[in-house]
Protein backbone atom coordinates (compact mmCIF):
# COMPACT_ATOMS: atom_id res chain seq x y z
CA UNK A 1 -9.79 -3.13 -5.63
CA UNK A 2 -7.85 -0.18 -6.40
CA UNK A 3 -4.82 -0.86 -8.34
CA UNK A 4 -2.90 1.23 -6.08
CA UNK A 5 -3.24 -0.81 -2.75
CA UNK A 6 -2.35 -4.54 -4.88
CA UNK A 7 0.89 -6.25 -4.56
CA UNK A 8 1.45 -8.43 -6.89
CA UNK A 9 2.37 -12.02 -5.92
CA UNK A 10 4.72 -12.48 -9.47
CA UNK A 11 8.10 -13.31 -8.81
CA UNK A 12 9.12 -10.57 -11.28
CA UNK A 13 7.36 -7.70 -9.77
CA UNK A 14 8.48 -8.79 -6.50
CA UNK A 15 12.25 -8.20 -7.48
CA UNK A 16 11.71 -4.60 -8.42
CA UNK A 17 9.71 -4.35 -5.04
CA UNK A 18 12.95 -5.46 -2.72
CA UNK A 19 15.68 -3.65 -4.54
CA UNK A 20 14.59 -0.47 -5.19
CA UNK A 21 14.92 2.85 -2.89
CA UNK A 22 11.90 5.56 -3.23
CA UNK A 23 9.26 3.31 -4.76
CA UNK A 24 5.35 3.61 -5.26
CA UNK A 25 2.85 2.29 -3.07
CA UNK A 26 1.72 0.38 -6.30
CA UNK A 27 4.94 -1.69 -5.43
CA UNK A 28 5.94 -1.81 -2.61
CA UNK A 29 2.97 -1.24 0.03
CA UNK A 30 4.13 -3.58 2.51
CA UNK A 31 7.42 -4.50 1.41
CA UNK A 32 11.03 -3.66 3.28
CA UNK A 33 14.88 -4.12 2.79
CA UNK A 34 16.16 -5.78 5.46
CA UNK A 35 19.49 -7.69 5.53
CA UNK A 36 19.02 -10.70 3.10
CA UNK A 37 19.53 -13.94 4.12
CA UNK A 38 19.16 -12.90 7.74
CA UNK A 39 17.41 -15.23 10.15
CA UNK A 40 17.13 -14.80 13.60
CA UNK A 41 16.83 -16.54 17.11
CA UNK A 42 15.42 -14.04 20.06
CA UNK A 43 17.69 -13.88 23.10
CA UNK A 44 17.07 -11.13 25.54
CA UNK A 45 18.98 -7.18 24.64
CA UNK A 46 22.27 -7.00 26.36
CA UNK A 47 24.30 -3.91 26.92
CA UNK A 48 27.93 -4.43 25.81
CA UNK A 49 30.64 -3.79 28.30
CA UNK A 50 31.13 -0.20 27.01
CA UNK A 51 27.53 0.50 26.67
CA UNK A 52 27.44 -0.70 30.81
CA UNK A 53 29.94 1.49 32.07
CA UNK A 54 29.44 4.28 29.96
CA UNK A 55 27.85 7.37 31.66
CA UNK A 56 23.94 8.35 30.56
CA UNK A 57 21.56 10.86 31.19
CA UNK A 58 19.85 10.83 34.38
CA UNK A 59 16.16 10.99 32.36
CA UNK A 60 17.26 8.53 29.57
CA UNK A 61 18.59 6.15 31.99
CA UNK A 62 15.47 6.59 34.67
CA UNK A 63 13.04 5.70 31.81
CA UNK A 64 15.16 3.15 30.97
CA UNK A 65 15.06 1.80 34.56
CA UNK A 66 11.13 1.78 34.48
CA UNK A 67 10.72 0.49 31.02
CA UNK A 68 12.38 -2.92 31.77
CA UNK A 69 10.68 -2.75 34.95
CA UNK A 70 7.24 -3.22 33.17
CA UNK A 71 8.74 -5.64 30.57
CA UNK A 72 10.02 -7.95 33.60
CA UNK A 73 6.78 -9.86 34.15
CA UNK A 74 4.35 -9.45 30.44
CA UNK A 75 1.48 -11.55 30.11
CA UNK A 76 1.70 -14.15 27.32
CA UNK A 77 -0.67 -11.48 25.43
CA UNK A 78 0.72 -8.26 26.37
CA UNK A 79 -0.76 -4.76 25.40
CA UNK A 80 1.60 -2.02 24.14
CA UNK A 81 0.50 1.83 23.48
CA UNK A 82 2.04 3.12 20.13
CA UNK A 83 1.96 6.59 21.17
CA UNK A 84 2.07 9.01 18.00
CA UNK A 85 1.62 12.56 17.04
CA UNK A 86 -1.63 12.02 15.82
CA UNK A 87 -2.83 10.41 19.15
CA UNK A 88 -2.27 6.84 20.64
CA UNK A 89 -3.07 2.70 18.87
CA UNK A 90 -3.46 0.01 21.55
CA UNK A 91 -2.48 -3.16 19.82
CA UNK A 92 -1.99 -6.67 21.37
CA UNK A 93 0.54 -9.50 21.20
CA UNK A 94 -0.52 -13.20 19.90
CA UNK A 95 0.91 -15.59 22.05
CA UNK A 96 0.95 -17.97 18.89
CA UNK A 97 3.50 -15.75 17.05
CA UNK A 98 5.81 -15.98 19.94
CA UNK A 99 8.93 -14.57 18.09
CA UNK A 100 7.62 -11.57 16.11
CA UNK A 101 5.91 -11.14 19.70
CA UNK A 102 9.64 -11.52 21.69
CA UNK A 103 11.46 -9.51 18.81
CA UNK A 104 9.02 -6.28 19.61
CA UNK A 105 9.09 -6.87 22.75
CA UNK A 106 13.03 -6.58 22.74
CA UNK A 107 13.11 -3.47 20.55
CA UNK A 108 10.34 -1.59 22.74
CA UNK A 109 12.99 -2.39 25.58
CA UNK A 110 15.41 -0.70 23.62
CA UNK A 111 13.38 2.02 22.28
CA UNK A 112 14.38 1.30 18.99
CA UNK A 113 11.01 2.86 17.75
CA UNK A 114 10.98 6.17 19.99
CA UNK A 115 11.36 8.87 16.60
CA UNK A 116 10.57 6.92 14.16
CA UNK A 117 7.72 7.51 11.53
CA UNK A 118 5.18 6.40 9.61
CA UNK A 119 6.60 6.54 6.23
CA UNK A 120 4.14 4.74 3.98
CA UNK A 121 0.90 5.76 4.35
CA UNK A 122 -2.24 4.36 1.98
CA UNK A 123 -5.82 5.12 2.67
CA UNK A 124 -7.74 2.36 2.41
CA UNK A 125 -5.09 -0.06 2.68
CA UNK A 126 -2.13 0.16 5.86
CA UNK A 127 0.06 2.32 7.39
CA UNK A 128 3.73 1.22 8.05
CA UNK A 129 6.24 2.24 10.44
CA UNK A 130 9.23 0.74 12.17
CA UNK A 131 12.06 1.82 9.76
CA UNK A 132 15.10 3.47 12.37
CA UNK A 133 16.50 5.04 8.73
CA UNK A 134 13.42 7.74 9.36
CA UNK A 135 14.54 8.90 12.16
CA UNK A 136 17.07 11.08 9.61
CA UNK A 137 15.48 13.08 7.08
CA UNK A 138 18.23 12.59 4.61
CA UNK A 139 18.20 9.28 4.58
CA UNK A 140 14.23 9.51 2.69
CA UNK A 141 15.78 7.63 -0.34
CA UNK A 142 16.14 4.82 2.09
CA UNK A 143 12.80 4.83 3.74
CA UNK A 144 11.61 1.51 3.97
CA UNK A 145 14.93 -0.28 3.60
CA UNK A 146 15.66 0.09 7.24
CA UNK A 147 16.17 -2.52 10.09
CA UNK A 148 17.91 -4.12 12.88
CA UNK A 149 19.98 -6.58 10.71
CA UNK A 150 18.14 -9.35 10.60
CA UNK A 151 15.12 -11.40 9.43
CA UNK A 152 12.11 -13.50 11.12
CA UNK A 153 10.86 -16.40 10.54
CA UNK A 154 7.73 -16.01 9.47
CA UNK A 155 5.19 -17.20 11.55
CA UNK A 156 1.55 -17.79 9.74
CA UNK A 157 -1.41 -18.72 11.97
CA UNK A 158 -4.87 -19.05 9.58
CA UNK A 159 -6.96 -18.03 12.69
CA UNK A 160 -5.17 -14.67 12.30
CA UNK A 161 -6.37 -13.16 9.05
CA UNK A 162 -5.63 -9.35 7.67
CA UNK A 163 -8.49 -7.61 9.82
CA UNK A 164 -9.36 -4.12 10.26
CA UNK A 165 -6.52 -3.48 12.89
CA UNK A 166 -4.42 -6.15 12.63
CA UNK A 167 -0.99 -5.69 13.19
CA UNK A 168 1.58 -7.31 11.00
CA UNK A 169 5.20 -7.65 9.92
CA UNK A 170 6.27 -6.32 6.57
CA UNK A 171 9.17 -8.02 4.50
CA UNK A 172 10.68 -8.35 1.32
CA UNK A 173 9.12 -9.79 -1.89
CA UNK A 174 9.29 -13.47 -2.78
CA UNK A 175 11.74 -13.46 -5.46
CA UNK A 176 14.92 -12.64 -2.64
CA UNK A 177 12.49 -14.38 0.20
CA UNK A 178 10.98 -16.97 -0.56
CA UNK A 179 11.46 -17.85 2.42
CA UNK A 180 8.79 -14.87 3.11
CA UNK A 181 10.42 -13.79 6.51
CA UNK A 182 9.37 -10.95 8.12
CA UNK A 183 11.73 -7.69 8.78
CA UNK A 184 13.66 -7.24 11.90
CA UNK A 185 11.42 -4.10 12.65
CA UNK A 186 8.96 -2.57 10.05
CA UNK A 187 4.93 -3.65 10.89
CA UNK A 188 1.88 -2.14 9.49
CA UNK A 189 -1.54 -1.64 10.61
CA UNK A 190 -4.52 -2.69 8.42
CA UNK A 191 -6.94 0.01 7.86
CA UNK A 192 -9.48 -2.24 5.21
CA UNK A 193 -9.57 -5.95 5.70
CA UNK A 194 -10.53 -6.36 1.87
CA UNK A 195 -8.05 -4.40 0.46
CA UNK A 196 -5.88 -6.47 2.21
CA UNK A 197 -7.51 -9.85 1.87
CA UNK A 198 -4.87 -10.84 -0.63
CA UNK A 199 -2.25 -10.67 1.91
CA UNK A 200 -3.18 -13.42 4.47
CA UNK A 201 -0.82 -16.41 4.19
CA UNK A 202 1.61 -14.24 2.81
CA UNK A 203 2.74 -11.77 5.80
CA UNK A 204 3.16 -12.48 9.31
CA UNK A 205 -0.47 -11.23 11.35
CA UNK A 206 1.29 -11.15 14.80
CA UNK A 207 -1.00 -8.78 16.78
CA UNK A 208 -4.48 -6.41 16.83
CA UNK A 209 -5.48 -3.35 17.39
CA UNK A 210 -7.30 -2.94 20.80
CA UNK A 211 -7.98 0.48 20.85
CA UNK A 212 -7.58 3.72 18.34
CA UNK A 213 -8.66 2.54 15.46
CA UNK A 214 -9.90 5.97 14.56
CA UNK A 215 -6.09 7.10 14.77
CA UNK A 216 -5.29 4.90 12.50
CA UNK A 217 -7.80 6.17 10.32
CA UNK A 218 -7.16 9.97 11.07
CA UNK A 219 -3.35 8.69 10.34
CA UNK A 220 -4.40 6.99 6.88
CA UNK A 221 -5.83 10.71 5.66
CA UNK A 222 -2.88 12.86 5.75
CA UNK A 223 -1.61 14.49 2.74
CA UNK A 224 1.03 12.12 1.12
CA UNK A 225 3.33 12.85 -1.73
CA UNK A 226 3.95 10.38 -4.62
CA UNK A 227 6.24 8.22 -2.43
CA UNK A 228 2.98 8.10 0.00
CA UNK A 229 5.45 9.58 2.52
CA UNK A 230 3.10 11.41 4.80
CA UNK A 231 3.75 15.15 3.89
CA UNK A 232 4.06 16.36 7.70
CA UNK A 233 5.74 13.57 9.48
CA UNK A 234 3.41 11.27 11.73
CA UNK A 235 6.28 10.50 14.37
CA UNK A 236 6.13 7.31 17.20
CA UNK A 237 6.94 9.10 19.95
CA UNK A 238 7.41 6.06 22.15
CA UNK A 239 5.74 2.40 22.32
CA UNK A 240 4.82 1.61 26.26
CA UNK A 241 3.76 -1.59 28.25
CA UNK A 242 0.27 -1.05 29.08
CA UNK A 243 1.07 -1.60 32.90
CA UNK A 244 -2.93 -1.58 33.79
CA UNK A 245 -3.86 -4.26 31.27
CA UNK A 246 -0.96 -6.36 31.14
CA UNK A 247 -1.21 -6.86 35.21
CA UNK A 248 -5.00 -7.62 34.67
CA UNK A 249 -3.97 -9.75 31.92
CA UNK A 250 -1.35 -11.22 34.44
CA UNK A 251 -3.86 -11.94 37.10
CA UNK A 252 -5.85 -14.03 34.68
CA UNK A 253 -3.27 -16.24 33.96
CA UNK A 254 -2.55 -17.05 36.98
CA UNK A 255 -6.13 -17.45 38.41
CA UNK A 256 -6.48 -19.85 35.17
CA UNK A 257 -3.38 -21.82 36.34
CA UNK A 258 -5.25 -22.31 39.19
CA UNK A 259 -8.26 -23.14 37.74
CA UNK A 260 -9.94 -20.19 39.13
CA UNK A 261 -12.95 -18.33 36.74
CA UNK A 262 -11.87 -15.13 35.15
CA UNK A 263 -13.00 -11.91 37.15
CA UNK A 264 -15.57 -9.53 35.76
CA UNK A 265 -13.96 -6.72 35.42
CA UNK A 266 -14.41 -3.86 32.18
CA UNK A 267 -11.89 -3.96 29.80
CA UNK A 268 -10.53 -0.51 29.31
CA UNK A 269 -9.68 0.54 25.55
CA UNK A 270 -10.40 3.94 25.15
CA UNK A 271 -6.56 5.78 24.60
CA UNK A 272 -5.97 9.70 24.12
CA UNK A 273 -7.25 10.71 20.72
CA UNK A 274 -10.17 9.25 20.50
């Protein structure tokens, strides 16, 4: 393996990982600097009384309108498109990871990730995302410290391993979490399952790719400097309910509550970019 794409499981190492600010992907591939000692229980976003009454944009508050509309009734699996300058990753939800599921659920309500970029970017290995401090250029000494203020628990399944695709939470090393809870925000996308073998048991899998795995390839070959800070930014535009598959997804459930056979129908995965 490339010494470049290992993180080091010593307790040492890890403590230069989750205190420092522009760091190597030799360090800190997955790693993030969220709020330590953080833990979190999911409720449901709630606009303060300020944030109610205050006046918004007709667009901003029209999108807002549909957005929670197609977050009102998800599937226990539900399907979000990561829509990106370099073309659009379908990922699903695990059911069995129910708060890393809840907690992006929440911030896609929000659009917490519209703006946002990929900041760490390693071929061969992942490409991470989810830090809000990216959103402002000179903040770059902080990229990859960002997040919501808080922690989650982490939440490791054995069925769901570091595959090509998989969709998981980063965090901060061992040595300040040895707890190993996830970040409030920051996930990465697994471009080679053995280069990332090493990290199963150790970070939160909480989803898969479902379609655009070749934009997460075409993502993993920009140009990157020594920070592997993509040298033209690779922006999230927004992250959208899949309204289509979630409703199919929806139907099932229900026609399995009822003990009903699943319908024949194709699964649709192709996304724009492909």
């Amino acid at each position: 393996m490339v010494m470049r794409h290992y993180i080091t499981l010593v307790s040492l190492v890890l403590l230069a990982v989750s205190c420092g600010g522009r760091r190597s992907s030799s360090q800190a591939a997955v790693d993030s600097d969220d709020a330590p000692g953080a833990t979190m229980t999911f409720t449901p976003a709630e606009e303060t009384p300020a944030e109610k009454t205050a006046e918004k944009p007709k667009e901003n508050a029209d999108s807002t309108a549909l957005m929670k509309k197609a977050l009102r009734d998800l599937p226990e699996e539900p399907v979000f498109d990561i829509v990106t300058s370099m073309g659009t990753i379908r990922v699903k939800l695990y059911k069995d990871t129910p708060k890393h599921r809840d907690n992006f659920i929440k911030l896609v309500g929000s659009r917490y990730y519209d703006g946002t970029l990929f900041h760490r970017v390693i071929p061969g290995f992942v490409i991470q995302g989810g830090d809000p401090f990216t959103k402002d250029s000179t903040r770059i000494e902080e990229w990859g410290e960002g997040g919501p203020g808080y922690n989650i628990d982490a939440e490791f399944v054995p069925e769901h391993r570091h595959k090509r695709g998989a969709l998981a939470a980063a965090r901060r090393g061992d040595f300040a979490n040895p707890a190993k809870e996830s970040s409030g925000s920051q996930f990465y996308l697994v471009q080679d399952s053995t280069a990332c073998a090493h990290l199963n048991g150790e970070y939160t899998v909480f989803g898969e790719t479902v379609g655009g795995l070749n934009v997460i390839d075409r993502i993993a070959r920009v140009q990157t400097d020594r920070y592997d800070h993509p040298e033209k930014p690779v922006v999230i535009r927004h992250i959208t309910p899949n309204e289509q598959m979630n409703r199919r997804a929806k139907e099932e459930e229900m026609r399995a509550a009822e003990g009903l056979p699943p319908e024949e129908k194709p699964v649709i995965t192709k996304v724009s970019g492909e």
